[in-house]
PDB file of N, CA and C in Angstrom:
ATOM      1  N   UNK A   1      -2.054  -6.632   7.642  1.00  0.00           N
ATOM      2  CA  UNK A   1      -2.337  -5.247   7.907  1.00  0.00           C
ATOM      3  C   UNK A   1      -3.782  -5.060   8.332  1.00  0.00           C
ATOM      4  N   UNK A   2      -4.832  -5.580   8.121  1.00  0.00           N
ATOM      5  CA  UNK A   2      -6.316  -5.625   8.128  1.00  0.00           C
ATOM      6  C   UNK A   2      -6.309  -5.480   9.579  1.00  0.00           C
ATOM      7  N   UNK A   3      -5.643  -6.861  10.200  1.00  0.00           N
ATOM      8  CA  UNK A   3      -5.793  -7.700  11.433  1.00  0.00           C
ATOM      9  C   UNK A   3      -5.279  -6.051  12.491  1.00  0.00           C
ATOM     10  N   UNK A   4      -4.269  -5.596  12.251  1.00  0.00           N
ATOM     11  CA  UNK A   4      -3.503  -4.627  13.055  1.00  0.00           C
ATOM     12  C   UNK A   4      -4.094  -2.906  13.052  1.00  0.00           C
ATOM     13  N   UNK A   5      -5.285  -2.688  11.367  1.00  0.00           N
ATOM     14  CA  UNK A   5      -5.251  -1.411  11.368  1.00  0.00           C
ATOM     15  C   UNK A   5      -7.285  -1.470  11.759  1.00  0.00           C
ATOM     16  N   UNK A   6      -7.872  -2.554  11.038  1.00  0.00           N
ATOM     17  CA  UNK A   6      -9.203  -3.155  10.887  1.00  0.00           C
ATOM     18  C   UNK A   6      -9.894  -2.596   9.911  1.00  0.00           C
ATOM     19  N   UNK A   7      -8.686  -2.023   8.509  1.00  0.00           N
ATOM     20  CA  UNK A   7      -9.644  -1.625   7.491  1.00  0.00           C
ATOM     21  C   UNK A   7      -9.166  -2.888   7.007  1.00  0.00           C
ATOM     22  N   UNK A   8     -10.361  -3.194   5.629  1.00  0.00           N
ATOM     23  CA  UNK A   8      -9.843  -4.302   4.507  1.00  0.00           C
ATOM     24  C   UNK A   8      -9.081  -3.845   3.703  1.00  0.00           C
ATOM     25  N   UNK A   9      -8.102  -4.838   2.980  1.00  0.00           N
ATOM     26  CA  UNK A   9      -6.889  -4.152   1.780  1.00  0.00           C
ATOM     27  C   UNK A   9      -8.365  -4.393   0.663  1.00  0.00           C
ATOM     28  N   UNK A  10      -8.405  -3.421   0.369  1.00  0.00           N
ATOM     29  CA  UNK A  10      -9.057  -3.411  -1.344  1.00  0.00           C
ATOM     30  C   UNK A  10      -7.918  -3.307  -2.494  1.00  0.00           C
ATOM     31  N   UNK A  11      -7.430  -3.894  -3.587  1.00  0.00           N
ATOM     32  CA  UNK A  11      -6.318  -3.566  -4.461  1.00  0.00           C
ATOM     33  C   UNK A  11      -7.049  -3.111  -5.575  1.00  0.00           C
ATOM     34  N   UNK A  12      -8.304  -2.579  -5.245  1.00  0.00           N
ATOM     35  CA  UNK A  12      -8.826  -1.479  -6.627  1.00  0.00           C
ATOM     36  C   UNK A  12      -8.644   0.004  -5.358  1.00  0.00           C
ATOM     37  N   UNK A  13      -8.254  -0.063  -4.242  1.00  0.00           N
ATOM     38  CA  UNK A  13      -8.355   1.246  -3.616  1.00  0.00           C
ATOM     39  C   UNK A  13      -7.925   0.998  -2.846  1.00  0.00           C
ATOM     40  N   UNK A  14      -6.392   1.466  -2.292  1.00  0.00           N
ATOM     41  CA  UNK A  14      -5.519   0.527  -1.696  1.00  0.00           C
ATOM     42  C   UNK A  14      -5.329   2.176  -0.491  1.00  0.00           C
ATOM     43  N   UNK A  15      -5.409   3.308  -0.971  1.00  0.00           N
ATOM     44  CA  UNK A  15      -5.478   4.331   0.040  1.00  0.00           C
ATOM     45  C   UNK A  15      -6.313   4.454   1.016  1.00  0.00           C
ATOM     46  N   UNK A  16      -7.084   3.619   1.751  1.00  0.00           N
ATOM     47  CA  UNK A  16      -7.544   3.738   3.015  1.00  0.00           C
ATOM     48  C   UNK A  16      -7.012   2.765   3.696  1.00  0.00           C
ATOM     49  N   UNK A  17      -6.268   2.063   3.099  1.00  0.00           N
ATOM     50  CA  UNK A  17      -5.138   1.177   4.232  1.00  0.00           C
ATOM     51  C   UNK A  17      -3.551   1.977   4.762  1.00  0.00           C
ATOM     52  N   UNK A  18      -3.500   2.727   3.463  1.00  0.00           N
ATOM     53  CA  UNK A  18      -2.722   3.522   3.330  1.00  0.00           C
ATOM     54  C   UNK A  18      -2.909   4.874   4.328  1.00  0.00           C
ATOM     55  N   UNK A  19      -3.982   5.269   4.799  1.00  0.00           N
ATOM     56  CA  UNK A  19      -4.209   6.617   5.407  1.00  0.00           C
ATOM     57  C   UNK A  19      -4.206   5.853   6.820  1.00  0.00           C
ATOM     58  N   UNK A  20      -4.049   4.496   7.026  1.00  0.00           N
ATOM     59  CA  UNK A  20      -4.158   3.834   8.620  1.00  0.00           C
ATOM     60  C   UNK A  20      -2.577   4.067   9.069  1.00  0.00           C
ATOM     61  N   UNK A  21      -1.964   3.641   8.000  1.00  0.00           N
ATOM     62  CA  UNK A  21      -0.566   3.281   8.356  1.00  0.00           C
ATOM     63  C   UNK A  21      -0.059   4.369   8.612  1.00  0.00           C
ATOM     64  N   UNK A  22      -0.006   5.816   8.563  1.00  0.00           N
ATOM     65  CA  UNK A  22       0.903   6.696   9.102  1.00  0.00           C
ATOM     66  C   UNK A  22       2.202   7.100   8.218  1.00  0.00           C
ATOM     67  N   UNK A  23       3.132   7.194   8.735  1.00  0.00           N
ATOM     68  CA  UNK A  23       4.532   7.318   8.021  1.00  0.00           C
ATOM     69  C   UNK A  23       4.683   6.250   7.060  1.00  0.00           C
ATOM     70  N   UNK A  24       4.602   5.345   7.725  1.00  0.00           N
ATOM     71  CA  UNK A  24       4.861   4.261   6.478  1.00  0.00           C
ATOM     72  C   UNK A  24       4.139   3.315   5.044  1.00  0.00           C
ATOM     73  N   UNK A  25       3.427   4.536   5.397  1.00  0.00           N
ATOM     74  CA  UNK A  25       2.470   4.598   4.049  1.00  0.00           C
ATOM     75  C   UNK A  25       3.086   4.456   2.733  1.00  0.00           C
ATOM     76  N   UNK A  26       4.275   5.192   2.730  1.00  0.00           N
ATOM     77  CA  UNK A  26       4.895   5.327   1.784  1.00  0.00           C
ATOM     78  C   UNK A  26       5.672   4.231   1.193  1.00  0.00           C
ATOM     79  N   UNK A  27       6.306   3.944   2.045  1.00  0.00           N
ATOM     80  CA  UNK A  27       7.266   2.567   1.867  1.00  0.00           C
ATOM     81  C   UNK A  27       6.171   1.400   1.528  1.00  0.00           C
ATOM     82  N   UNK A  28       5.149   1.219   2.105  1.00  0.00           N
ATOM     83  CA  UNK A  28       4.216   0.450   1.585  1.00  0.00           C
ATOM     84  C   UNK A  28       3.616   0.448   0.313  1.00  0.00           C
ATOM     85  N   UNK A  29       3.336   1.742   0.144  1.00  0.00           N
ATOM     86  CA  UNK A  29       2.319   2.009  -0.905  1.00  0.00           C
ATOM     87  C   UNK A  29       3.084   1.855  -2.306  1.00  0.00           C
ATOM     88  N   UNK A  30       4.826   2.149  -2.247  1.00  0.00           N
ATOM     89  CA  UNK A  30       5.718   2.048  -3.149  1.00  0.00           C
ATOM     90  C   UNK A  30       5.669   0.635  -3.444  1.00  0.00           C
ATOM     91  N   UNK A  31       5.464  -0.310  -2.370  1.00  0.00           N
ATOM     92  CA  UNK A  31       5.496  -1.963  -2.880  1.00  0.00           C
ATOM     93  C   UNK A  31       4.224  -2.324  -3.650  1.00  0.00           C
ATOM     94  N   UNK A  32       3.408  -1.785  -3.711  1.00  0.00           N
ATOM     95  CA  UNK A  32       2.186  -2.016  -4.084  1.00  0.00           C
ATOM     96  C   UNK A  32       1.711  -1.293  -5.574  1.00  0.00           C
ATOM     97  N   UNK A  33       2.990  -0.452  -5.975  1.00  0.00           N
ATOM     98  CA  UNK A  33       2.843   0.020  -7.245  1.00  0.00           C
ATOM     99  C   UNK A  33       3.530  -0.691  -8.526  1.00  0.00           C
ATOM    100  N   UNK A  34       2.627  -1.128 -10.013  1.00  0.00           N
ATOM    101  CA  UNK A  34       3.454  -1.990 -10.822  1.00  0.00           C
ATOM    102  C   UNK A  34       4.070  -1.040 -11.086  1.00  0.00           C
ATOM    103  N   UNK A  35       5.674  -1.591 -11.010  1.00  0.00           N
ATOM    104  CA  UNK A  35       6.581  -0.641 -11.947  1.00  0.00           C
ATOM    105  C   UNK A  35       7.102  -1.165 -12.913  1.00  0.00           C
ATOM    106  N   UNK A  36       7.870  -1.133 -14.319  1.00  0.00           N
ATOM    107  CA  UNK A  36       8.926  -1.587 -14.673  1.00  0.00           C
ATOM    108  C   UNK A  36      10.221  -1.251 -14.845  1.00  0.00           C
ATOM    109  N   UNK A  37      11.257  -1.535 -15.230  1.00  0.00           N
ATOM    110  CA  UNK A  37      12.576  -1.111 -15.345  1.00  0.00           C
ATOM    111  C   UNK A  37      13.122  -1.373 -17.028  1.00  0.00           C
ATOM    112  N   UNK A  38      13.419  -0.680 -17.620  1.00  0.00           N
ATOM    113  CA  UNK A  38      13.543  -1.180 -19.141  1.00  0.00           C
ATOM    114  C   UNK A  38      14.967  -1.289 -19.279  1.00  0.00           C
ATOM    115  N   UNK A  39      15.348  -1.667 -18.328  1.00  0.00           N
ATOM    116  CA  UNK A  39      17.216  -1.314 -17.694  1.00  0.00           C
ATOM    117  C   UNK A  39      17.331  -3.035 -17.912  1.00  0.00           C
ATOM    118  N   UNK A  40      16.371  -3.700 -17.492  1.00  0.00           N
ATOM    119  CA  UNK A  40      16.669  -5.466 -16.815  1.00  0.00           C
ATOM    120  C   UNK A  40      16.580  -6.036 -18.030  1.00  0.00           C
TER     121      UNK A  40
END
């Protein structure tokens, strides 16, 4: 993503890679969140 938008991924501040990407911010930004499931 760096290479394509020319911000750096920071993973203490992952929303200015996030404000490059557009629409698919979302779908991204969802992979990038810890979740758990107490279901598994």
């Amino acid at each position: 993503m760096t290479e394509l938008t020319g911000v750096e991924f920071d993973p203490d501040n992952p929303e200015a890679l996030l404000k490059e990407l557009g629409t698919v911010a979302r779908f991204v930004g969802a992979t990038l969140q810890n979740t758990s499931n107490p279901r598994c």
